[in-house]
N, C-alpha and C. Protein backbone atom coordinates (compact mmCIF):
# COMPACT_ATOMS: atom_id res chain seq x y z
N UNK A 1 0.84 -1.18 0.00
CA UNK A 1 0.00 0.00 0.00
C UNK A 1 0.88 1.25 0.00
N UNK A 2 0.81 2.20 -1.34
CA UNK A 2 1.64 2.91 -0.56
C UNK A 2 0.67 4.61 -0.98
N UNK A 3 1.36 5.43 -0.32
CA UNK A 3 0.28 6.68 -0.50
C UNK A 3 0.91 7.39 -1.03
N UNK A 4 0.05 8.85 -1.44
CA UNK A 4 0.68 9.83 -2.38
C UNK A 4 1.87 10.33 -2.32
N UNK A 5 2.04 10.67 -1.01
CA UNK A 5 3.69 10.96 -1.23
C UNK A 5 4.60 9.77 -0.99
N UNK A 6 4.31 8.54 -0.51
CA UNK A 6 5.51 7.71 -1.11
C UNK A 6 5.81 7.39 -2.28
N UNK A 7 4.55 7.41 -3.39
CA UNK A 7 3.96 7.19 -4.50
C UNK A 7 5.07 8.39 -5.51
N UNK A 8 5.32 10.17 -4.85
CA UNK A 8 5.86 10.67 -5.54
C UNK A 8 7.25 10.33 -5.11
N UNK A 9 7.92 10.16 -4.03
CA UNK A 9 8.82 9.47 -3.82
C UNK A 9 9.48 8.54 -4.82
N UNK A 10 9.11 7.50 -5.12
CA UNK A 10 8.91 6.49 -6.12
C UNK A 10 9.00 7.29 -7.37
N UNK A 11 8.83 8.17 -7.62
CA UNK A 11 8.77 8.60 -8.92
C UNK A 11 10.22 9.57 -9.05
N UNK A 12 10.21 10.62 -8.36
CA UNK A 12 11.16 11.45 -8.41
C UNK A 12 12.41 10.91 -8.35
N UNK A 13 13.09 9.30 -7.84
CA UNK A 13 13.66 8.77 -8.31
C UNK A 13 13.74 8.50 -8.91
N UNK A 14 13.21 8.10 -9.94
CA UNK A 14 13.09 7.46 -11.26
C UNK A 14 13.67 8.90 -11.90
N UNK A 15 13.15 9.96 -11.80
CA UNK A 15 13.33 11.16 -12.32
C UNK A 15 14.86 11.13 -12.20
N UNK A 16 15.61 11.44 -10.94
CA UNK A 16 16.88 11.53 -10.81
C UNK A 16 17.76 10.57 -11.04
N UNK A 17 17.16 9.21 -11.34
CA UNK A 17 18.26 8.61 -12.19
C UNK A 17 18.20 8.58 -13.23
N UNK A 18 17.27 9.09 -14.28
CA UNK A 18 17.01 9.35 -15.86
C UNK A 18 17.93 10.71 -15.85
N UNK A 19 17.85 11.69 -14.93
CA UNK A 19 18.72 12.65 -15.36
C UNK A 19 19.84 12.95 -14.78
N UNK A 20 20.35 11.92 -14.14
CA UNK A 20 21.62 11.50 -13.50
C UNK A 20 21.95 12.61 -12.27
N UNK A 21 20.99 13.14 -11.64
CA UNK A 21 21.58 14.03 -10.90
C UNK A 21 22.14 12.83 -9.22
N UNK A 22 23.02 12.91 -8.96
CA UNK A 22 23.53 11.95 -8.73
C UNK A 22 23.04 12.17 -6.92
N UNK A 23 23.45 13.18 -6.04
CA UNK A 23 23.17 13.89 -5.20
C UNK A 23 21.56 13.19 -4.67
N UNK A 24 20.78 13.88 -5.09
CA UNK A 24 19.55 13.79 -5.10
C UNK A 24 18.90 12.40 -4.93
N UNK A 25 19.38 11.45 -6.19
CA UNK A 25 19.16 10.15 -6.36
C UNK A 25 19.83 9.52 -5.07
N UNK A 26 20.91 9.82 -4.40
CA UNK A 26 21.40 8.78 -3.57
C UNK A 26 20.68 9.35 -2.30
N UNK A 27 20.06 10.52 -1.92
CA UNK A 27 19.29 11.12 -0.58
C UNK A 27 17.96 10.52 -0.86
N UNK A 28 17.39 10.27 -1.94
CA UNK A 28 15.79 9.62 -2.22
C UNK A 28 16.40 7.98 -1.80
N UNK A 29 17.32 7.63 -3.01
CA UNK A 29 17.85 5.79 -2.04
C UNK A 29 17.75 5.70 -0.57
N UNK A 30 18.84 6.77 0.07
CA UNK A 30 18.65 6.81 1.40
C UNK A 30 17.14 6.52 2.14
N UNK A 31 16.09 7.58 1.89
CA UNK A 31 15.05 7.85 2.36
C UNK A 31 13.96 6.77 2.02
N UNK A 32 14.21 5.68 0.93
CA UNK A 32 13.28 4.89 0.50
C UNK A 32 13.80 3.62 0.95
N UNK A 33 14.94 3.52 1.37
CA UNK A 33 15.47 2.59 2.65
C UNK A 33 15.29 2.51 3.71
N UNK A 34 14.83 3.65 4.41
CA UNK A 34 14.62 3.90 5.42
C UNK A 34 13.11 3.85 5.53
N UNK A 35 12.29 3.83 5.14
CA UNK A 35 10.54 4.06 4.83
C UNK A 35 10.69 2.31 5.00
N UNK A 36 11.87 1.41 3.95
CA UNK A 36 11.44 0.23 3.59
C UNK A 36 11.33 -0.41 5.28
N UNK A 37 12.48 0.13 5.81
CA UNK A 37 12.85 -0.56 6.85
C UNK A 37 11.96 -0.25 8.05
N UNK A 38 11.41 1.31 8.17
CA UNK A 38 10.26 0.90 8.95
C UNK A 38 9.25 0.34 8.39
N UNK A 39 8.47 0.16 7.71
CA UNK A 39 7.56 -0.70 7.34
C UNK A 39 7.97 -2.26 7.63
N UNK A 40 9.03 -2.74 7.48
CA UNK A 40 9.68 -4.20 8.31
C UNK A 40 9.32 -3.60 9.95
N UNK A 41 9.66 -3.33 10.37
CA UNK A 41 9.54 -2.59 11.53
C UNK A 41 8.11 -2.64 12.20
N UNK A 42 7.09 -1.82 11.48
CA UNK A 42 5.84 -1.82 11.75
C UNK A 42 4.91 -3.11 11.33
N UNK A 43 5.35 -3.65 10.33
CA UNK A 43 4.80 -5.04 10.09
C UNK A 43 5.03 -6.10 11.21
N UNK A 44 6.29 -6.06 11.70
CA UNK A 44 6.88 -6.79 13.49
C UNK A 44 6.15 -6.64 14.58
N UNK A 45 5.98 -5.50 14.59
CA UNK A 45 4.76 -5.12 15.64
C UNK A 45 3.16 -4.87 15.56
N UNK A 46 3.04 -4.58 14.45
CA UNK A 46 1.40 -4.55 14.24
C UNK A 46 0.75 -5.72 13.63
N UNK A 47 1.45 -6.25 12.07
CA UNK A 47 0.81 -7.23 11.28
C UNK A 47 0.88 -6.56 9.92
N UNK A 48 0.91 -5.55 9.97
CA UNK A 48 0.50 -4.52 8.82
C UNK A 48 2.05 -3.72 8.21
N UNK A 49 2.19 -3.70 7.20
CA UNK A 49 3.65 -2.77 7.15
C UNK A 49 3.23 -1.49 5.94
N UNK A 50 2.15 -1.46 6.15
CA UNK A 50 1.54 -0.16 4.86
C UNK A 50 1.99 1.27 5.72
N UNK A 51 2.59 1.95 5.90
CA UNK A 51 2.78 3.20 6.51
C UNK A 51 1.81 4.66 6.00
N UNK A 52 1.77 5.08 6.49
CA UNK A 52 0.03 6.50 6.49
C UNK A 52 1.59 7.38 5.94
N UNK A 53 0.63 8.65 5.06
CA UNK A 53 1.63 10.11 5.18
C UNK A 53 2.58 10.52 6.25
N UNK A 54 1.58 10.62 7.44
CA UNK A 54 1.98 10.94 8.91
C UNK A 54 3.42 10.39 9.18
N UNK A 55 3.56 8.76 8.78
CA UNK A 55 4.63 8.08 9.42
C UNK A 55 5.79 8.56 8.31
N UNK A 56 5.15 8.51 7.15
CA UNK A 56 6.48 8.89 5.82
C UNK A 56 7.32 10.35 6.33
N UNK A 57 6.07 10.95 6.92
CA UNK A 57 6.94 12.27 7.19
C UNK A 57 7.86 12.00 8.32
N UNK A 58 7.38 11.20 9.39
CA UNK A 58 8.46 11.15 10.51
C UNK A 58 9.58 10.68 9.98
N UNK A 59 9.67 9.53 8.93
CA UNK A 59 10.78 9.58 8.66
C UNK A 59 11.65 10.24 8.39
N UNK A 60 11.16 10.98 7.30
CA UNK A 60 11.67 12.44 6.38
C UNK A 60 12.30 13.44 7.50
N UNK A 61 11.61 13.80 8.62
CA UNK A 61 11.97 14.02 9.61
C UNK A 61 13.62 13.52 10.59
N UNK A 62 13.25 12.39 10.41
CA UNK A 62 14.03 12.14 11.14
C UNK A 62 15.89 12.23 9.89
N UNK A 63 15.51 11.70 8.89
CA UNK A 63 16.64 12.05 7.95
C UNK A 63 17.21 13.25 7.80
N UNK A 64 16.17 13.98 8.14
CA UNK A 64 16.99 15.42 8.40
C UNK A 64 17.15 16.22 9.38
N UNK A 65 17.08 15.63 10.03
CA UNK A 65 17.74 15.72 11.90
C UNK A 65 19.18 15.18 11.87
N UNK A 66 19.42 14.01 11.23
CA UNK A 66 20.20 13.09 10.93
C UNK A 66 21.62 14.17 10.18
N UNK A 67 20.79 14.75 9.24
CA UNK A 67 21.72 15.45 8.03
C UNK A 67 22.37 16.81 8.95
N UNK A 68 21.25 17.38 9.81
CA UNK A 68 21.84 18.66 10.97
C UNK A 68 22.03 18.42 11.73
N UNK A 69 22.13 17.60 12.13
CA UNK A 69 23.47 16.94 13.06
C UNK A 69 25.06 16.89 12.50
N UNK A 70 24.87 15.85 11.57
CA UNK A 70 25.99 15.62 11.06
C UNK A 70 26.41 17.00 10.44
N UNK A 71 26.17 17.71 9.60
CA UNK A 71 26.72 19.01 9.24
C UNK A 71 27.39 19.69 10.34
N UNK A 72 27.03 19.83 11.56
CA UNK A 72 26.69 20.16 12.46
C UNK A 72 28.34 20.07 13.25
N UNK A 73 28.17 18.68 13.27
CA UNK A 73 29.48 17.83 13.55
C UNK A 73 30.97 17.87 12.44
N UNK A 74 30.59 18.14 11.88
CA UNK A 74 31.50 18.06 10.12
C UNK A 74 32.38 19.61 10.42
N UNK A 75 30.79 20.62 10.40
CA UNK A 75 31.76 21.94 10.79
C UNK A 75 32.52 22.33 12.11
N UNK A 76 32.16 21.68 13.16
CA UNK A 76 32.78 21.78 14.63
C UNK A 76 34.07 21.08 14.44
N UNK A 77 34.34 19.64 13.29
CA UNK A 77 35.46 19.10 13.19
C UNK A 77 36.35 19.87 12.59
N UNK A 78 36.00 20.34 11.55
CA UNK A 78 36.75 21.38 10.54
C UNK A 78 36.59 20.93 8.94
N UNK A 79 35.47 20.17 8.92
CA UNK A 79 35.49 19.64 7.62
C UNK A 79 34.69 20.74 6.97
N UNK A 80 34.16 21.93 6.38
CA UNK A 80 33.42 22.58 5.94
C UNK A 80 32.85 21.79 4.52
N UNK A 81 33.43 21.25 4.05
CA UNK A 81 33.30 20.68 2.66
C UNK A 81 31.94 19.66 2.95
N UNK A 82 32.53 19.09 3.74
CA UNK A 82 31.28 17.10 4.30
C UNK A 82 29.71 17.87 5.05
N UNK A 83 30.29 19.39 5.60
CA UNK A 83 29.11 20.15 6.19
C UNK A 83 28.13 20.37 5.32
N UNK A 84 28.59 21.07 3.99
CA UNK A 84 27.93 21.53 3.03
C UNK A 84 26.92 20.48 2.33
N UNK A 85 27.98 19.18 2.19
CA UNK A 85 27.37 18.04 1.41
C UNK A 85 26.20 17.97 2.46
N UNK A 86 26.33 18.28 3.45
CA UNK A 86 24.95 17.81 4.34
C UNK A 86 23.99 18.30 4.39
N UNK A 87 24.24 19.89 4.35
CA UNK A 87 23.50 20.51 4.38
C UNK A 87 22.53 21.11 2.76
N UNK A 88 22.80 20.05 1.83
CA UNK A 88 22.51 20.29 0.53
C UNK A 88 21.14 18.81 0.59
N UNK A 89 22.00 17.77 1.18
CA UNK A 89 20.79 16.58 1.41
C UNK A 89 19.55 16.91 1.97
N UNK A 90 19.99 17.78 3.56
CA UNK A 90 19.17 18.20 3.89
C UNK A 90 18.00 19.23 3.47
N UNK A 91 18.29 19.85 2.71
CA UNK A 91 17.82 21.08 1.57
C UNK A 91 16.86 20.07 0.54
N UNK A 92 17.16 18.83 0.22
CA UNK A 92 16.30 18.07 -0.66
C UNK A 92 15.54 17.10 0.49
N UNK A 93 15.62 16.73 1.11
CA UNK A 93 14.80 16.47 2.58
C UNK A 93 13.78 17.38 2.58
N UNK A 94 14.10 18.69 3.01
CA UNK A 94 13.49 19.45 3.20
C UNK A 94 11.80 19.76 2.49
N UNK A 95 12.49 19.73 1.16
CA UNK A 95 11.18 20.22 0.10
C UNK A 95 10.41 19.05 0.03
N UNK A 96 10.47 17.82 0.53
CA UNK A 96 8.80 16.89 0.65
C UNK A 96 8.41 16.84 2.08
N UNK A 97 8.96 17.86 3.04
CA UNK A 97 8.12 18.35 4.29
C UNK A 97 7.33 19.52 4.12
N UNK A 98 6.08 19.37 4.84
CA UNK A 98 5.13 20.57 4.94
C UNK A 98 5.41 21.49 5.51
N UNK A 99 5.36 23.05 4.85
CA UNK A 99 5.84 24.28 5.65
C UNK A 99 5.52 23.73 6.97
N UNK A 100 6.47 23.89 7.57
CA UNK A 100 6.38 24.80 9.39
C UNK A 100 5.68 25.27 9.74
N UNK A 101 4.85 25.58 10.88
CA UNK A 101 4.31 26.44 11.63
C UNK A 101 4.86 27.43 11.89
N UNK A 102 4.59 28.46 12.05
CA UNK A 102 5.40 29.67 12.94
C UNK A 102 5.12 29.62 14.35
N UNK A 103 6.32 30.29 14.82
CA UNK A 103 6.43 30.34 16.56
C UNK A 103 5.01 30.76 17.13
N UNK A 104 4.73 31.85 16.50
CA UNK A 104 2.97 32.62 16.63
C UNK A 104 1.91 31.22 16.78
N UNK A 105 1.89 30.27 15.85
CA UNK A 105 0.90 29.42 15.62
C UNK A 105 1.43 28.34 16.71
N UNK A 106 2.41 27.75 16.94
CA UNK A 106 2.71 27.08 17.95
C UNK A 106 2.09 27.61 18.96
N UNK A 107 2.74 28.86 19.75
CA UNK A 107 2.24 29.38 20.62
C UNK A 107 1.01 29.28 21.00
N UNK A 108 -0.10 29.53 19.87
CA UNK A 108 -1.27 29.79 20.11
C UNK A 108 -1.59 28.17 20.22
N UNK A 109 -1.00 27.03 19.87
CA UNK A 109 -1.68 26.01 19.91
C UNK A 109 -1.27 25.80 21.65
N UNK A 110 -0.10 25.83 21.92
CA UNK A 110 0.33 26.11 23.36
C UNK A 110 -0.64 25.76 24.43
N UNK A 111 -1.29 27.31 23.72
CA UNK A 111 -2.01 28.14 25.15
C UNK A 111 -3.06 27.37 25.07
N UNK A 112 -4.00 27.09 23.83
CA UNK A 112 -5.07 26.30 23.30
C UNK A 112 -4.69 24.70 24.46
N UNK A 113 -3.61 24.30 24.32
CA UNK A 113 -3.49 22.90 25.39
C UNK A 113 -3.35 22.96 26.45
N UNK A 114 -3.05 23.94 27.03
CA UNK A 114 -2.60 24.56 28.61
C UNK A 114 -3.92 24.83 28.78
N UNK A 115 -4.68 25.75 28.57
CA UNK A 115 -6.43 26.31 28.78
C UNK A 115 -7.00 24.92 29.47
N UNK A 116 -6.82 23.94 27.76
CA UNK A 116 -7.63 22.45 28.39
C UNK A 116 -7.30 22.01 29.09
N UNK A 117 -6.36 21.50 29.37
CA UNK A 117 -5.31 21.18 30.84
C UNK A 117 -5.73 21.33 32.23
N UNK A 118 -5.54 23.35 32.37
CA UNK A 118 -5.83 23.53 33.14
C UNK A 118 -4.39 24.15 34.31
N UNK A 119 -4.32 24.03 35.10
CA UNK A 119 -3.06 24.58 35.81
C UNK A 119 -2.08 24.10 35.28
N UNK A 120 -0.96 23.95 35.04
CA UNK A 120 0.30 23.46 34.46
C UNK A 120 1.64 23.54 34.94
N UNK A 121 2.04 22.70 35.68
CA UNK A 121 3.69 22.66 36.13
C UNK A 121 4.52 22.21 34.82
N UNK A 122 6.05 22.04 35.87
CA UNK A 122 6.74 21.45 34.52
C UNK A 122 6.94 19.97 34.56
N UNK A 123 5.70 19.59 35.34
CA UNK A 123 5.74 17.91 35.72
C UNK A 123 4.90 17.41 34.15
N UNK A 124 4.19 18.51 33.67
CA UNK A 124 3.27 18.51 32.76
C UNK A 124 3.57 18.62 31.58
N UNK A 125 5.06 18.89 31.20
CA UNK A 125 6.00 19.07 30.27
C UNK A 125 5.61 18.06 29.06
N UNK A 126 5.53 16.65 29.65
CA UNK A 126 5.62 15.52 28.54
C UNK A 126 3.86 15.00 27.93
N UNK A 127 2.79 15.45 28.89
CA UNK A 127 1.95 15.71 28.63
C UNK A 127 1.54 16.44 27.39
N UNK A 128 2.05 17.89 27.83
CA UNK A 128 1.51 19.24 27.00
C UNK A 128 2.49 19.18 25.78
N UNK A 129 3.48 18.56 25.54
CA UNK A 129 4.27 18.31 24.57
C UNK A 129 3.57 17.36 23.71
N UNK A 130 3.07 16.76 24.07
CA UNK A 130 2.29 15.42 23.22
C UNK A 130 1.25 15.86 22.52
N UNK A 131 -0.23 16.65 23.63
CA UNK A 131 -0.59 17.12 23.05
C UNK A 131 -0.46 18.38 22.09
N UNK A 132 0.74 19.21 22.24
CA UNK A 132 0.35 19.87 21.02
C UNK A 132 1.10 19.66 19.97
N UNK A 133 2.28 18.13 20.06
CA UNK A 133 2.44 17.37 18.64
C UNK A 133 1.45 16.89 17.95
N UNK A 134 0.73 16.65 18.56
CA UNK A 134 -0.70 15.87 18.09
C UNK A 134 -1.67 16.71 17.31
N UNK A 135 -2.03 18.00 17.77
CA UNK A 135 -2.32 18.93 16.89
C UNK A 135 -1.37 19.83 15.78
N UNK A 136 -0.92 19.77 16.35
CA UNK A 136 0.62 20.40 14.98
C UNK A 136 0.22 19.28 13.51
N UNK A 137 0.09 17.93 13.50
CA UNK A 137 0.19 16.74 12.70
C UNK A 137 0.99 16.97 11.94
N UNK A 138 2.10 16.94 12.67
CA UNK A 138 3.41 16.68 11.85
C UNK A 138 4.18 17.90 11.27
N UNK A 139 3.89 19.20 11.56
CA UNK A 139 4.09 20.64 10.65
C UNK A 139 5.13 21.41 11.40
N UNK A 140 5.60 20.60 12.76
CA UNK A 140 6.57 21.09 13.33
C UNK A 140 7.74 20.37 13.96
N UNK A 141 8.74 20.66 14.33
CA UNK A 141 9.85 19.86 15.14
C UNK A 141 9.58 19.94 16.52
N UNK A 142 9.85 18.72 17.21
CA UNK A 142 9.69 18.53 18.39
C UNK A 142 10.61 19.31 19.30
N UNK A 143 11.77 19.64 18.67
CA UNK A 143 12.69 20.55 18.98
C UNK A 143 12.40 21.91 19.24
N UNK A 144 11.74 22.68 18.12
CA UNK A 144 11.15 23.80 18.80
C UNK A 144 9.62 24.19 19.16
N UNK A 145 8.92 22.67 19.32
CA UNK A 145 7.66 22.78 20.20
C UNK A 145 7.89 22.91 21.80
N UNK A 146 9.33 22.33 22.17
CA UNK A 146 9.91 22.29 23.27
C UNK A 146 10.88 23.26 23.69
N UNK A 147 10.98 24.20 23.03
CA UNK A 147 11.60 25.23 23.42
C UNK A 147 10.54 26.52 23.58
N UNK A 148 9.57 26.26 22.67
CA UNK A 148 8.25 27.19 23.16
C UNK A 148 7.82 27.19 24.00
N UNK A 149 7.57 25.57 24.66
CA UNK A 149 6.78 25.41 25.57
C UNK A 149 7.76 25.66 27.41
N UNK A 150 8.80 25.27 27.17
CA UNK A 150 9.82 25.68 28.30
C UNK A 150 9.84 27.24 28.16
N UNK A 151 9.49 28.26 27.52
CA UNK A 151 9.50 29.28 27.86
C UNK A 151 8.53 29.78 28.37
N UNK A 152 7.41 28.84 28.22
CA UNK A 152 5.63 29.38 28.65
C UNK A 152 5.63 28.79 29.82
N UNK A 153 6.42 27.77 29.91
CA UNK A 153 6.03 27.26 31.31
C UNK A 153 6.88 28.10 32.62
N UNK A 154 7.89 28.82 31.98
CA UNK A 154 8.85 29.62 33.21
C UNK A 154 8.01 31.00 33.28
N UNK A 155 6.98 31.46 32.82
CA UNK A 155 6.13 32.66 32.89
C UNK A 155 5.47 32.29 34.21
């Protein structure tokens, strides 16, 4: 089973090895290895190994966490060159994720989960983090849902 965007996935390879862009083609290999392998993964534990949009993106996600890191690491070593290569994968990562939220719209989803909630410590941290990944569906990093929310909670 697979869905629309694994579906263009599947294709845009095909694209980049007809026009040899070489870069591109080996970050889609990457990423369609990684989709394969959770779906082994989720088939182990559920029965089922068809993966939803939702999960394609976590991957996508997670490959380019993967890529800013390593850049990350590349330039702190002194490699600027292996940084760049990373940060170019990541750049094609990038464009089959859904714009971002802005800090504004986080925020407001924030306050929207805190309201329902109700009083809020920072015992409530992993709670109120969940829920407002859950409403985000996927449009933001967990990274800076958690830096929003550690600043609302020290108010």
């Amino acid at each position: 089973m697979h869905t629309p965007l694994r579906d263009k996935i599947e294709q845009d390879l095909k694209t980049a090895l007809r026009a040899k862009e070489e870069l591109r083609l080996s970050v889609l290999r990457m990423i369609s290895a990684s989709l394969h392998n959770r779906e082994i993964e989720k088939k182990g534990r559920t029965g089922s190994g068809g993966l939803d949009d939702e999960e394609v993106l976590s991957v996508f996600r997670q490959e380019l966490k993967k890529r800013k890191d390593a850049a990350e690491g590349f330039e702190k070593g002194g490699r600027p060159d292996s940084a760049e290569k990373e940060r170019e994968e990541a750049r094609i990562i990038e464009a089959y994720l859904p714009e971002e939220l802005s800090s504004e719209e986080i925020e407001k989803i924030v306050k929207e989960v805190v309201s329902g909630i109700g009083e809020v410590t920072q015992k409530d941290f992993g709670r109120v983090m969940g829920e407002v990944m859950k409403q985000a569906k996927g449009r933001v990093s967990g990274e800076r849902v958690s830096a929003i929310l550690k600043k609302f909670l020290q108010k």
